[in-house]
N, C-alpha and C. Protein backbone atom coordinates (compact mmCIF):
# COMPACT_ATOMS: atom_id res chain seq x y z
N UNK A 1 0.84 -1.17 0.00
CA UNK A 1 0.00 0.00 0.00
C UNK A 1 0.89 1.24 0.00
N UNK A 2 0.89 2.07 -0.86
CA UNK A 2 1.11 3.69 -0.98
C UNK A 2 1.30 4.11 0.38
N UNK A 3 0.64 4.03 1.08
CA UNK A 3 -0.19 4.91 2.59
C UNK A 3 1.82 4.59 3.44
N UNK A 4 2.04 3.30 3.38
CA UNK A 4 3.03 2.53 4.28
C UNK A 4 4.15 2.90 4.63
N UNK A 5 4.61 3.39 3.00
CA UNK A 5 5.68 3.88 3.03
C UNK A 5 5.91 5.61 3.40
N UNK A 6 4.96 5.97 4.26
CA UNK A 6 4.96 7.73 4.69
C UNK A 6 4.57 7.40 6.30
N UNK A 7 4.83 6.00 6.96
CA UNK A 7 4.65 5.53 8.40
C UNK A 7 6.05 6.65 8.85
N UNK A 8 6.13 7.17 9.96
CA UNK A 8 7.14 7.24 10.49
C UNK A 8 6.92 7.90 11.95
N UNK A 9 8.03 7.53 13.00
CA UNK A 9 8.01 7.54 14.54
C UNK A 9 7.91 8.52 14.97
N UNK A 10 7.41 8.90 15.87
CA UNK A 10 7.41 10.34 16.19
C UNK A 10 7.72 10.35 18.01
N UNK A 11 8.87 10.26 18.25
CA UNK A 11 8.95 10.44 19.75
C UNK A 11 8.28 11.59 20.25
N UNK A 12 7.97 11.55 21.73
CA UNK A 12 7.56 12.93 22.38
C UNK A 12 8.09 13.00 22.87
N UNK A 13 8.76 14.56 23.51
CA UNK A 13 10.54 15.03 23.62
C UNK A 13 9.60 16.02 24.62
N UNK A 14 10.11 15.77 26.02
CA UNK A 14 9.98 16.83 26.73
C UNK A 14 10.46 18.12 26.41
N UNK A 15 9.39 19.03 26.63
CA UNK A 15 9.56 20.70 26.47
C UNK A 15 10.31 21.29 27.16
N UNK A 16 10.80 20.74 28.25
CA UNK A 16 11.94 21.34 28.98
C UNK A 16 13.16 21.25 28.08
N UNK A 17 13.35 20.16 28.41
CA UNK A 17 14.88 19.53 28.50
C UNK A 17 15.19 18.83 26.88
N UNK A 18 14.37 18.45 26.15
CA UNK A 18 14.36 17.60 25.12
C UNK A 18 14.40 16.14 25.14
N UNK A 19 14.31 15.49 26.40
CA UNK A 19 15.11 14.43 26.66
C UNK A 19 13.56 13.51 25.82
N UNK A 20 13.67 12.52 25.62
CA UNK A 20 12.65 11.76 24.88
C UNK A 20 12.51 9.88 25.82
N UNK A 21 13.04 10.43 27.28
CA UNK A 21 12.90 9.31 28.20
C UNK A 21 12.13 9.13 29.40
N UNK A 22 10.65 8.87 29.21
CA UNK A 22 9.88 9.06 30.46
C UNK A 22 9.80 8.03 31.29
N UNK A 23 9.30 8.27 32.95
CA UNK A 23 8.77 7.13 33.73
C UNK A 23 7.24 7.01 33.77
N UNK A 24 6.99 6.11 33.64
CA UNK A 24 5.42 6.59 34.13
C UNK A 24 5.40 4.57 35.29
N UNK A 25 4.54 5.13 36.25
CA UNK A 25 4.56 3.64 36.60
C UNK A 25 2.16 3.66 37.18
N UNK A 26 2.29 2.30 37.30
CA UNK A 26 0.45 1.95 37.24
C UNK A 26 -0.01 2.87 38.19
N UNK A 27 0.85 3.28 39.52
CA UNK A 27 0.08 3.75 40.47
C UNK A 27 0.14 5.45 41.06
N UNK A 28 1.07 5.92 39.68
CA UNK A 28 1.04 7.26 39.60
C UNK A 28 0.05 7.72 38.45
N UNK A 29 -0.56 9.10 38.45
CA UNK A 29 -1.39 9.51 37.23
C UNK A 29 -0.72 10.82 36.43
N UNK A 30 0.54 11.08 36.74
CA UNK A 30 1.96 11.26 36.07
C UNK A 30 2.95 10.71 35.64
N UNK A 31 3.22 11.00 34.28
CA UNK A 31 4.49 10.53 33.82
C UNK A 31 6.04 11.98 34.08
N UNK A 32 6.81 11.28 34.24
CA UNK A 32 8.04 11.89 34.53
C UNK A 32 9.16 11.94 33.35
N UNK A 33 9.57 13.28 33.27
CA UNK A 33 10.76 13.20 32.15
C UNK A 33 12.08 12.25 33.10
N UNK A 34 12.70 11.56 32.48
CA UNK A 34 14.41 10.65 33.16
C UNK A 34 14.68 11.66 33.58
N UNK A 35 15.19 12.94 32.54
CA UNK A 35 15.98 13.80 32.34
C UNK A 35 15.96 14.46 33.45
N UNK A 36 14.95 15.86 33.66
CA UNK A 36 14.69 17.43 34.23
C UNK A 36 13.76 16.81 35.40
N UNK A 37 13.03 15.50 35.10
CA UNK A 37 11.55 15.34 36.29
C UNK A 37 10.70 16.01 35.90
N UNK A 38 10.55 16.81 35.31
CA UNK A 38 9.51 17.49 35.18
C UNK A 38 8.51 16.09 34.62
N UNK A 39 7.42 16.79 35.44
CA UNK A 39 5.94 15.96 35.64
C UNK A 39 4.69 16.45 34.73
N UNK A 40 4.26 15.39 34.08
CA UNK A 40 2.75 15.98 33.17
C UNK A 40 1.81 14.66 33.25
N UNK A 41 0.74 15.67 33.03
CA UNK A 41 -0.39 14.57 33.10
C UNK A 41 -0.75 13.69 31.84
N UNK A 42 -1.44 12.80 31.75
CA UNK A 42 -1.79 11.74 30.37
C UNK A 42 -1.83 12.46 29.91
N UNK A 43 -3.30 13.90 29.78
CA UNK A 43 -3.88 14.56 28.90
C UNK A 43 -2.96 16.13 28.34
N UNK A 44 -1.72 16.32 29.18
CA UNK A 44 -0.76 17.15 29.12
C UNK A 44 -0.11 16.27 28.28
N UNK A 45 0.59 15.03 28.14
CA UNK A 45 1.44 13.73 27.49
C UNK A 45 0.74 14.06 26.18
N UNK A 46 -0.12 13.84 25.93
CA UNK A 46 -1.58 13.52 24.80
C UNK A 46 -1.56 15.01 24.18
N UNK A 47 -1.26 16.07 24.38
CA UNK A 47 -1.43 17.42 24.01
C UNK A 47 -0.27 17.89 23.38
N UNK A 48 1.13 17.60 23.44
CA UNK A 48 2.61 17.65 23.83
C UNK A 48 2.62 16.72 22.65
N UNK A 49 2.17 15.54 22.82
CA UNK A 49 2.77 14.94 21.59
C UNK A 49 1.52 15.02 20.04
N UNK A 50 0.39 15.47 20.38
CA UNK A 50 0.00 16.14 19.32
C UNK A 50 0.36 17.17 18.46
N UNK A 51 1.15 18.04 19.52
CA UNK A 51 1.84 19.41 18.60
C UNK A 51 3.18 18.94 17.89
N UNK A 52 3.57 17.96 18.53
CA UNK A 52 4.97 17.35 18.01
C UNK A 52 4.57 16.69 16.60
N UNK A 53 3.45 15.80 16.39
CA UNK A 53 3.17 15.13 15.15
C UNK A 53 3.16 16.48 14.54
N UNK A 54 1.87 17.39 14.71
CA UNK A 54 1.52 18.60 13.57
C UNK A 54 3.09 19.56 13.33
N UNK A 55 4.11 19.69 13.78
CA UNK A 55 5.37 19.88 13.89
C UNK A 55 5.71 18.47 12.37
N UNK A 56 6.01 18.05 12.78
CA UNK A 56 6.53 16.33 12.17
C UNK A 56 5.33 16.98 10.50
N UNK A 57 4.37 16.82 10.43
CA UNK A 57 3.53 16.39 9.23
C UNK A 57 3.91 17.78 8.51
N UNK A 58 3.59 19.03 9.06
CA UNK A 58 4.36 19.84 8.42
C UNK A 58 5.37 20.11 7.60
N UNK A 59 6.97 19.82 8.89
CA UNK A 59 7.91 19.63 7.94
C UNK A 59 7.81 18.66 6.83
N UNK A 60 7.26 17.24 7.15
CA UNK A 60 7.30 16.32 6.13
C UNK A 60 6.88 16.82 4.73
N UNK A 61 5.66 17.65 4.80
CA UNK A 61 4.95 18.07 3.76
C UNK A 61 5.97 19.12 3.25
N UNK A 62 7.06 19.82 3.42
CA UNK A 62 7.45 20.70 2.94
C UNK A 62 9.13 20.12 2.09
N UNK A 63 9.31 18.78 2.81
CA UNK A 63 10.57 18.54 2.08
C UNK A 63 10.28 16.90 2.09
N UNK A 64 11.19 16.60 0.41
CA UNK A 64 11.19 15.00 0.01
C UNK A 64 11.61 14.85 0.76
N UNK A 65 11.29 13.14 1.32
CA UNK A 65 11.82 12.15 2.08
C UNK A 65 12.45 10.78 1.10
N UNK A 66 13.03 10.30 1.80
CA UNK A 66 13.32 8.91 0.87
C UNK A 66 12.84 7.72 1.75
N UNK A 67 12.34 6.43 1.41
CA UNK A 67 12.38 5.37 1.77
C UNK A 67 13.50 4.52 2.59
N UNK A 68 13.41 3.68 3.20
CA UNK A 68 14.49 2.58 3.18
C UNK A 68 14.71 1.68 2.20
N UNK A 69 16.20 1.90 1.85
CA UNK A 69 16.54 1.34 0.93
C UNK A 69 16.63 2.12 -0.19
N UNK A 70 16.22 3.02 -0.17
CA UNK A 70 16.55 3.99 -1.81
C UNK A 70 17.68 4.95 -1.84
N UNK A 71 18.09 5.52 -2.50
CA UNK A 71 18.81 6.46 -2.47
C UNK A 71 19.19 7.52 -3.05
């Protein structure tokens, strides 16, 4: 499928620090950057990495990409 080859990862990178390494554990309702600590909620997590995709689809749309394997 067409669609497959435009998949790509999109970490969410804390706004502090940049670091892209969180904790989150079952019995907290915060996740934690490794990095700074800084603390956000799911729906803060969920907001943060929405602006990061629309960031991501943007640039994509503005410059070729290549596949794996092409060159």
């Amino acid at each position: 499928m067409e669609a497959e080859k435009h998949n790509s990862l999109i970490p969410l990178q804390c706004a502090t620090c940049g670091s892209t390494q969180f904790e989150h554990s079952d019995e907290s309702a915060l996740a934690m950057c490794a990095s700074c600590g800084r603390e956000l909620t799911r729906d803060e997590l969920i907001r943060e990495k929405d602006n990061n995709i629309q960031e991501h689809a943007e640039d994509m749309g503005s410059k070729p990409f290549k596949t794996l394997g092409s060159n």
